[in-house]
N, C-alpha and C. Protein backbone atom coordinates (compact mmCIF):
# COMPACT_ATOMS: atom_id res chain seq x y z
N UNK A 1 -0.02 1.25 24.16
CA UNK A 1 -0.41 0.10 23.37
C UNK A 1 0.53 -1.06 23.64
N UNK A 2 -0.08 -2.45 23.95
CA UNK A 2 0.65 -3.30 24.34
C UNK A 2 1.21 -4.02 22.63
N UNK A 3 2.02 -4.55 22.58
CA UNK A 3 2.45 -5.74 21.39
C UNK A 3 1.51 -6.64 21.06
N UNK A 4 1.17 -6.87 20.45
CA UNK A 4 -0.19 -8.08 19.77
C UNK A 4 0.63 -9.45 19.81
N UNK A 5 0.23 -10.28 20.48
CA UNK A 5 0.75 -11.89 20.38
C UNK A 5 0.74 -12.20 19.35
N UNK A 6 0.13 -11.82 17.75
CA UNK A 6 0.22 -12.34 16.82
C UNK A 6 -0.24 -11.28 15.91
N UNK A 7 0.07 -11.79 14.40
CA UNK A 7 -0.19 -11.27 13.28
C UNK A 7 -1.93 -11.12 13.45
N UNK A 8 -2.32 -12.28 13.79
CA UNK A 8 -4.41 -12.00 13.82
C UNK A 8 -4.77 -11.17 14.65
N UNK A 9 -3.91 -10.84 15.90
CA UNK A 9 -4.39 -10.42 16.83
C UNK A 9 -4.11 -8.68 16.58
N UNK A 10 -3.02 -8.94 16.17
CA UNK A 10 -3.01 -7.13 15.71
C UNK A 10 -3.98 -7.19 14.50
N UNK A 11 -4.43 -8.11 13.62
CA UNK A 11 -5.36 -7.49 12.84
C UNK A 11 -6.62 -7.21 13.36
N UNK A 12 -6.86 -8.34 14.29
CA UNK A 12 -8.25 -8.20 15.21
C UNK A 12 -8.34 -6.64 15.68
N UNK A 13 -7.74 -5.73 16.59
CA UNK A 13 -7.89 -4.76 17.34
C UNK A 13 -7.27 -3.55 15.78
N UNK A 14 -6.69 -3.67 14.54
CA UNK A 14 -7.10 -2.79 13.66
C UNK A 14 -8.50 -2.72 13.21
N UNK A 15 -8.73 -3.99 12.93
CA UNK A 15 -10.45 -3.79 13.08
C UNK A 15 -11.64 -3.12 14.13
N UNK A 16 -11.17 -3.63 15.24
CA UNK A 16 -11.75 -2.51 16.38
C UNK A 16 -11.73 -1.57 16.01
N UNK A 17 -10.33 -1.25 16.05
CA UNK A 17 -10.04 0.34 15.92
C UNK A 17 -10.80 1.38 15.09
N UNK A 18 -10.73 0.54 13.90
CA UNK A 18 -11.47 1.01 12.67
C UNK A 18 -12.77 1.31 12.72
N UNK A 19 -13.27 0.23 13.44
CA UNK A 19 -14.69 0.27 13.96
C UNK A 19 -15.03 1.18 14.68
N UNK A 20 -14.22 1.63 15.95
CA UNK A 20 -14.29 2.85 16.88
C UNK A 20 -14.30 4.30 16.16
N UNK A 21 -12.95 4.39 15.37
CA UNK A 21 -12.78 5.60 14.47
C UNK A 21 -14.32 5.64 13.56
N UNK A 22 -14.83 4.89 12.98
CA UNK A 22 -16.46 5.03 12.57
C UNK A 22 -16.90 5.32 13.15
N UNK A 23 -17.35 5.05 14.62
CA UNK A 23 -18.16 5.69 14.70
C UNK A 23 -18.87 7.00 15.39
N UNK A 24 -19.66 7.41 15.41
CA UNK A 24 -19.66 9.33 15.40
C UNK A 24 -19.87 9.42 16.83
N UNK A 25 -19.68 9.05 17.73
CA UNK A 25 -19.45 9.37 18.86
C UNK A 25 -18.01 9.55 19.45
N UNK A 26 -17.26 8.49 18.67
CA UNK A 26 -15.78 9.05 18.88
C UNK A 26 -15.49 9.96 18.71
N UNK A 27 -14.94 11.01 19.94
CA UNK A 27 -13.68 12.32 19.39
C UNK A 27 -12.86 12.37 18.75
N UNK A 28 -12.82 13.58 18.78
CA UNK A 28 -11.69 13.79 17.34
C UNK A 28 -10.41 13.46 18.10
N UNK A 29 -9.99 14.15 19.70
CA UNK A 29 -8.94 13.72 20.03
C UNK A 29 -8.92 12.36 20.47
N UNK A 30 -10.05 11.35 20.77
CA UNK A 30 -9.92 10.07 20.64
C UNK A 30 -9.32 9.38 19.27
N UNK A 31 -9.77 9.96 17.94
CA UNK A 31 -9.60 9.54 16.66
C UNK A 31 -7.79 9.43 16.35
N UNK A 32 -7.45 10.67 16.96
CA UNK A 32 -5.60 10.98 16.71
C UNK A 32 -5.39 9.84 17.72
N UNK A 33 -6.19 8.98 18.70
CA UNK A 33 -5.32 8.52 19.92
C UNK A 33 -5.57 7.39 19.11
N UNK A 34 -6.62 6.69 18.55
CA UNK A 34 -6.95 5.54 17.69
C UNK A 34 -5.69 5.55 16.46
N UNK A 35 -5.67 6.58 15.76
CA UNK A 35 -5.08 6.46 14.44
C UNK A 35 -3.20 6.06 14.90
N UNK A 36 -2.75 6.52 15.94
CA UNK A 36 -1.02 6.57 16.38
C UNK A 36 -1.21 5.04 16.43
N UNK A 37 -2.27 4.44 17.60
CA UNK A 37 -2.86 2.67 18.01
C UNK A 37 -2.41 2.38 16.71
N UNK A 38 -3.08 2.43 15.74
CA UNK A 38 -3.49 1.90 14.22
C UNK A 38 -1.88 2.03 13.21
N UNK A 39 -1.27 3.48 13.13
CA UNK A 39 0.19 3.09 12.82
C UNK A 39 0.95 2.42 13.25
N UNK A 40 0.61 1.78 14.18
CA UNK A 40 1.87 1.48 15.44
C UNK A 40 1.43 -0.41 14.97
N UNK A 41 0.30 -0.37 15.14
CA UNK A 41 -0.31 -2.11 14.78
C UNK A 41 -0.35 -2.46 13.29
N UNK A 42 -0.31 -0.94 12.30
CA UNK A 42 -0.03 -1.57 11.10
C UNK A 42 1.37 -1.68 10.49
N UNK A 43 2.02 -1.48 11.07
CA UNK A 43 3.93 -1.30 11.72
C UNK A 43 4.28 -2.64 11.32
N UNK A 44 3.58 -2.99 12.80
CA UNK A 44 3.91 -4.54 13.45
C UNK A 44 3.49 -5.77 12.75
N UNK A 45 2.44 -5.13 11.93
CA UNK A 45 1.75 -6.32 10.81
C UNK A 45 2.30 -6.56 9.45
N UNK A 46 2.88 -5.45 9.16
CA UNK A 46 3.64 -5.68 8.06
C UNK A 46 4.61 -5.90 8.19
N UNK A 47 5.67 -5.83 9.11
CA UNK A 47 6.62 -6.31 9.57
C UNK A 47 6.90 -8.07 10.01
N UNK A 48 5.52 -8.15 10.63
CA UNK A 48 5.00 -9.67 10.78
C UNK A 48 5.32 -10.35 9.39
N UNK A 49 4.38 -9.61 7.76
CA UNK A 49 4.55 -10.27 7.10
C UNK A 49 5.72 -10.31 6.07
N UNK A 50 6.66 -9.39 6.37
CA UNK A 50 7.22 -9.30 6.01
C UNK A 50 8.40 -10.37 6.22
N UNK A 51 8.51 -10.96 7.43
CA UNK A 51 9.31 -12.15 7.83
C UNK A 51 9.19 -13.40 7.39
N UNK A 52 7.13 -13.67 7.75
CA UNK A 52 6.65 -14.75 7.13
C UNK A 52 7.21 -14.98 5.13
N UNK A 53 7.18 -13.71 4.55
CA UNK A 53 7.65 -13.75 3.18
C UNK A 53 8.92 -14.50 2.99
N UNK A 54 9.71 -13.84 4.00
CA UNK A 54 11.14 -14.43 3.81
C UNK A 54 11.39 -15.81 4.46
N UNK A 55 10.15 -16.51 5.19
CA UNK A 55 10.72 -17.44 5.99
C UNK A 55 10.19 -18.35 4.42
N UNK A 56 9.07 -18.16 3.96
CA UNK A 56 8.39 -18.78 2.73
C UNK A 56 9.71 -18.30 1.69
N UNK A 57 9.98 -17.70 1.62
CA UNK A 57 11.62 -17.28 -0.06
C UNK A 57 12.14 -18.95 0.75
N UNK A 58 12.80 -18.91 1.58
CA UNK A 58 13.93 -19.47 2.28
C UNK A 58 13.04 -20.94 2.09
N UNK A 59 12.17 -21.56 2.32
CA UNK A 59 11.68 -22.66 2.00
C UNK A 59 11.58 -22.46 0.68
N UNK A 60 11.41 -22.22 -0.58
CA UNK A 60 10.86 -22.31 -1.87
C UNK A 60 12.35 -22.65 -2.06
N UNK A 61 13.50 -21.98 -1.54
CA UNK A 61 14.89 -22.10 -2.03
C UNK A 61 15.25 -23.32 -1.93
N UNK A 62 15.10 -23.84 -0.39
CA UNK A 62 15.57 -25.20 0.29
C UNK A 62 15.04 -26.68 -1.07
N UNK A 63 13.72 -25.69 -1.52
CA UNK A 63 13.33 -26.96 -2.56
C UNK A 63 13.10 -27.06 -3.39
N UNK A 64 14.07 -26.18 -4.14
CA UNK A 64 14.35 -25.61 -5.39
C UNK A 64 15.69 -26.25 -5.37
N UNK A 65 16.52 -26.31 -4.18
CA UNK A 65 18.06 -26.67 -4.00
C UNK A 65 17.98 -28.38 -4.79
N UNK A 66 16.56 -28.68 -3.75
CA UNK A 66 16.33 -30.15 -3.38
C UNK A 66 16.22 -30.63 -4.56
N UNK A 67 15.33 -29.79 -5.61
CA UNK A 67 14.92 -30.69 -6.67
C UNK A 67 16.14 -30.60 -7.45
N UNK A 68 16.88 -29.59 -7.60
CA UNK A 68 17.95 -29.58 -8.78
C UNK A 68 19.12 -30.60 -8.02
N UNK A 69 19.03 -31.18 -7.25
CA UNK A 69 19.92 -32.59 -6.52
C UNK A 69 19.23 -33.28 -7.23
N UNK A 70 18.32 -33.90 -6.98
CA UNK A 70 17.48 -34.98 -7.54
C UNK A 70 17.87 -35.32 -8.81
N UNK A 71 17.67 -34.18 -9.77
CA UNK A 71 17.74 -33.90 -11.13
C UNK A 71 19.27 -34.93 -11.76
């Protein structure tokens, strides 16, 4: 599994994935090869947002700083 260029893009191919694991032609040992794909991209996505959270804390702070200057 390659790295997803982005937060959409790993959500894009969990959706595939999901889509594939539906449906009944997939194997079962395809399904374990989909589901490792799927931990591995839902890893990277929460991890994604997990940064975006803190880059958003770190701005709310900067202007929270800002307004109590003002004040």
């Amino acid at each position: 599994m390659r790295t997803p260029k982005s937060f959409e893009e790993g959500m894009e191919r969990l959706n595939t994935i999901l889509a594939q694991m539906q449906s009944e032609e997939t194997t079962l040992a395809d399904s374990v090869k989909l589901y490792a794909e799927a931990a591995s991209l839902m890893e990277y996505c929460h991890a994604a947002l997990e940064k975006t959270s803190l880059q958003i804390s770190e701005i709310d702070a900067k202007l929270a700083g800002t307004v109590q200057e003002e004040s």
